[in-house]
Protein backbone atom coordinates (compact mmCIF):
# COMPACT_ATOMS: atom_id res chain seq x y z
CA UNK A 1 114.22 164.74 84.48
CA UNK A 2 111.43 167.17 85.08
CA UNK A 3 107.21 166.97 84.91
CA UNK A 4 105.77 169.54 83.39
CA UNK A 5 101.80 170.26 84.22
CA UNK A 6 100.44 171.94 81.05
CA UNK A 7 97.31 173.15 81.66
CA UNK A 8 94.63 175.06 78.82
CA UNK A 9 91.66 177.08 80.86
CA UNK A 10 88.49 177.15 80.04
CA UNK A 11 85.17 177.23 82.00
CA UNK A 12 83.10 174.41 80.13
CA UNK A 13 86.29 172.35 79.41
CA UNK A 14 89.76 172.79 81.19
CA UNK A 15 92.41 170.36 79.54
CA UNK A 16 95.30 169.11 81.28
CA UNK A 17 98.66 167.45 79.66
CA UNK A 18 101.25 166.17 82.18
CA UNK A 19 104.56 165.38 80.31
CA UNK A 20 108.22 163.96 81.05
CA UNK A 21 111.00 165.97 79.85
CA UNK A 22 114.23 163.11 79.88
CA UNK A 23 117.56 165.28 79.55
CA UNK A 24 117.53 167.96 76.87
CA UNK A 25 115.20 166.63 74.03
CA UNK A 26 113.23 163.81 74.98
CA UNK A 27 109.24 164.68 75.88
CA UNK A 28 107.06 161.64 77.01
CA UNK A 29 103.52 162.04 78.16
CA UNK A 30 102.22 161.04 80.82
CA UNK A 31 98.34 161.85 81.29
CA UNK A 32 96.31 163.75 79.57
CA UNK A 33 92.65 165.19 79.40
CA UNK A 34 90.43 167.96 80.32
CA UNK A 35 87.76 168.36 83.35
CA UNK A 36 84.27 169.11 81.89
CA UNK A 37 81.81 171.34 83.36
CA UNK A 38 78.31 171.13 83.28
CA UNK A 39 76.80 174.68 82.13
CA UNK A 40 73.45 174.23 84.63
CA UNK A 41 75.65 174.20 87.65
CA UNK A 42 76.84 177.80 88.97
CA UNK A 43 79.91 178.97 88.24
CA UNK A 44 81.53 178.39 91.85
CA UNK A 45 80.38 175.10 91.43
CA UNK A 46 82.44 174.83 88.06
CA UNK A 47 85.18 176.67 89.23
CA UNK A 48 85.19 174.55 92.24
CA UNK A 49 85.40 171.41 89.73
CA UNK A 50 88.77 172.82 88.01
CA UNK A 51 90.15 173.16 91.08
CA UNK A 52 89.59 169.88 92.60
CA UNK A 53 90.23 168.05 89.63
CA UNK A 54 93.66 170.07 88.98
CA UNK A 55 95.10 169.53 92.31
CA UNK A 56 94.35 165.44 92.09
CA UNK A 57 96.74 165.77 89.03
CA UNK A 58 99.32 167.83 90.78
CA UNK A 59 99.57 165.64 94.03
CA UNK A 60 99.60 162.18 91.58
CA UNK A 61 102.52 164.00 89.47
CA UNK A 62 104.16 166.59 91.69
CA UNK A 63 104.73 168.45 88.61
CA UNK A 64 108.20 170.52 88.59
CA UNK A 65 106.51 173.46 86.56
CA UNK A 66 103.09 174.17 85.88
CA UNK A 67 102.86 176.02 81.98
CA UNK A 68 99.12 177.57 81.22
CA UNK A 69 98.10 179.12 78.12
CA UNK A 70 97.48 183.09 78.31
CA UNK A 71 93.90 184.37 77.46
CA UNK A 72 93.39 185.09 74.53
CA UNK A 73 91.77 188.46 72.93
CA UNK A 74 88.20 187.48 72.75
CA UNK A 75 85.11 189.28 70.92
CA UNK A 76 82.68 187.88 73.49
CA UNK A 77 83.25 189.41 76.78
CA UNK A 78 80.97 186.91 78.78
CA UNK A 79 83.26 184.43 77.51
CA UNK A 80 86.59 186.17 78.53
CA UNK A 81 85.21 186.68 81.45
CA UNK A 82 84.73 183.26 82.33
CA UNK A 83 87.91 181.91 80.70
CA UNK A 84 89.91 184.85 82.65
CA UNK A 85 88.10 183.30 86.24
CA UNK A 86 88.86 179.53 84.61
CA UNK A 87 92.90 180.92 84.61
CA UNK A 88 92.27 182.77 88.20
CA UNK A 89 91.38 179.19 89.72
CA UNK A 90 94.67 177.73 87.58
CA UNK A 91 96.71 180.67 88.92
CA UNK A 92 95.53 180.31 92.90
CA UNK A 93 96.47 176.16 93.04
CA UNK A 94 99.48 176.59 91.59
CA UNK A 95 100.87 179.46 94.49
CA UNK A 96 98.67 177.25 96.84
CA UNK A 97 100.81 174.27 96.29
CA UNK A 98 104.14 176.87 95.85
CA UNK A 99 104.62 175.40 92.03
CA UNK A 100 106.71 177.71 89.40
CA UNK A 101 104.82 178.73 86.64
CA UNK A 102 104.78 179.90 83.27
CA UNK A 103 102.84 181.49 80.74
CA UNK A 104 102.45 181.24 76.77
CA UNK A 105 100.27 183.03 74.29
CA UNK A 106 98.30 180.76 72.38
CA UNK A 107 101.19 182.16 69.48
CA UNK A 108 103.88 180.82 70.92
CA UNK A 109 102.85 177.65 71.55
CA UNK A 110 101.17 177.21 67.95
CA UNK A 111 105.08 178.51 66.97
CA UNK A 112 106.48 176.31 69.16
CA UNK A 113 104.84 172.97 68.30
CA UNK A 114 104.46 173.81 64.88
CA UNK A 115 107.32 176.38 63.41
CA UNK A 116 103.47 178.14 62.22
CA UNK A 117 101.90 180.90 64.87
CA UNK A 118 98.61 180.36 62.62
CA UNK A 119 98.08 176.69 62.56
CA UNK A 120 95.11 174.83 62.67
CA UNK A 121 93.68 173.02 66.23
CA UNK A 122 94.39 169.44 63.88
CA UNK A 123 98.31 170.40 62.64
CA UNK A 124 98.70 171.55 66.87
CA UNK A 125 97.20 167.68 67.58
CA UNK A 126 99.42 166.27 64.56
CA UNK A 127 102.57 167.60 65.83
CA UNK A 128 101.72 167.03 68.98
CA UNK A 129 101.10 163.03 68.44
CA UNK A 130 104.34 163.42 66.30
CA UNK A 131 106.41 164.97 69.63
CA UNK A 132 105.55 162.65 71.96
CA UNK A 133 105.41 159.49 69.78
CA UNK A 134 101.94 158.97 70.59
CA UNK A 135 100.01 156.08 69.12
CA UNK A 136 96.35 158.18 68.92
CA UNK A 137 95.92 162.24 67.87
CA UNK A 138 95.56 163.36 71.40
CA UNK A 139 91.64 164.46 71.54
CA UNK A 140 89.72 166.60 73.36
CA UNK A 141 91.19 169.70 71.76
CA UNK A 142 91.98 170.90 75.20
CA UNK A 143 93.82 168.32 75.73
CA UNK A 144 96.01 168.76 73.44
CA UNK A 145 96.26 172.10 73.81
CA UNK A 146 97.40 171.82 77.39
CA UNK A 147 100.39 169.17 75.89
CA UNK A 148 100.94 171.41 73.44
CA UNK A 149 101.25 174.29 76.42
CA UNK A 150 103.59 171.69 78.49
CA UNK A 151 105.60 171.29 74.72
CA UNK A 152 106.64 174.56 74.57
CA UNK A 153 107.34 174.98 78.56
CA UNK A 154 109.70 171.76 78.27
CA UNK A 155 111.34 173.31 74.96
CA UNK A 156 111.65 177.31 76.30
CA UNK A 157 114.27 179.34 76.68
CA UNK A 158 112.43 180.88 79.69
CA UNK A 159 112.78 177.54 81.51
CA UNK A 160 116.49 177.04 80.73
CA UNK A 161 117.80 179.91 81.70
């Protein structure tokens, strides 16, 4: 049995998907959500936030591996900027607290939840509910997101081997 700490970055929302992986197939989750900003506040505070709110998670789950989405290409550099600092805060806590980690393009986790690299933020939730037999579509979008992130961490070759 492992825990697996999937984790989406973002600077106004940062979700978070903590799942069980039981033997070779079975995925439960455990927790999941995201930790809002608040755009007046500056962005140590914010960053600050992310950080505080990610480690609570990771001491409640002592997560075996910590999986975070890659930045993706973005037309807006403000907001890459911002995302990229999001994922530097994600990056720190998880050498602070000595956790393996892993890394997925927003691709391969679309591919790996879905068999689709190009499908839609509701077929990622769909197949997402479907995967870990949830009763409700897992909502904010970050959120599932982040399970979707722990999903293809739990099911990668780059883990097994």
């Amino acid at each position: 049995m492992s825990i697996i700490l999937g984790i989406d970055p973002g600077i106004a929302d940062t979700g978070y998907g903590v799942i069980k992986k039981e033997g070779n197939a079975k995925l439960v989750c455990l927790e999941y959500g995201s930790v809002k900003t608040y755009a007046g506040n500056e962005t140590p505070i914010r960053l600050e936030k992310i950080y505080t709110n990610l480690d609570k998670k990771i001491k409640k789950y002592k997560p075996d591996l910590v999986a975070v989405e890659q930045l993706f290409f973005c037309n807006n550099v403000k907001t890459a900027l911002t995302v990229g600092e999001a994922r530097g805060v994600v990056i720190f806590l998880t050498r602070r607290r000595k956790l393996p980690m892993v890394e997925f393009t927003p691709l391969q986790v679309k591919q790996a939840v879905s068999t689709y690299g190009k499908a839609s933020k509701m077929q990622v939730q769909k197949m997402v509910q479907f995967l870990l037999n949830m009763e409700d579509l897992p909502r904010p979008d970050d959120a599932a997101d982040a399970l979707a992130v722990a999903i293809c961490a739990g099911n990668s070759n780059k883990i097994r081997n």
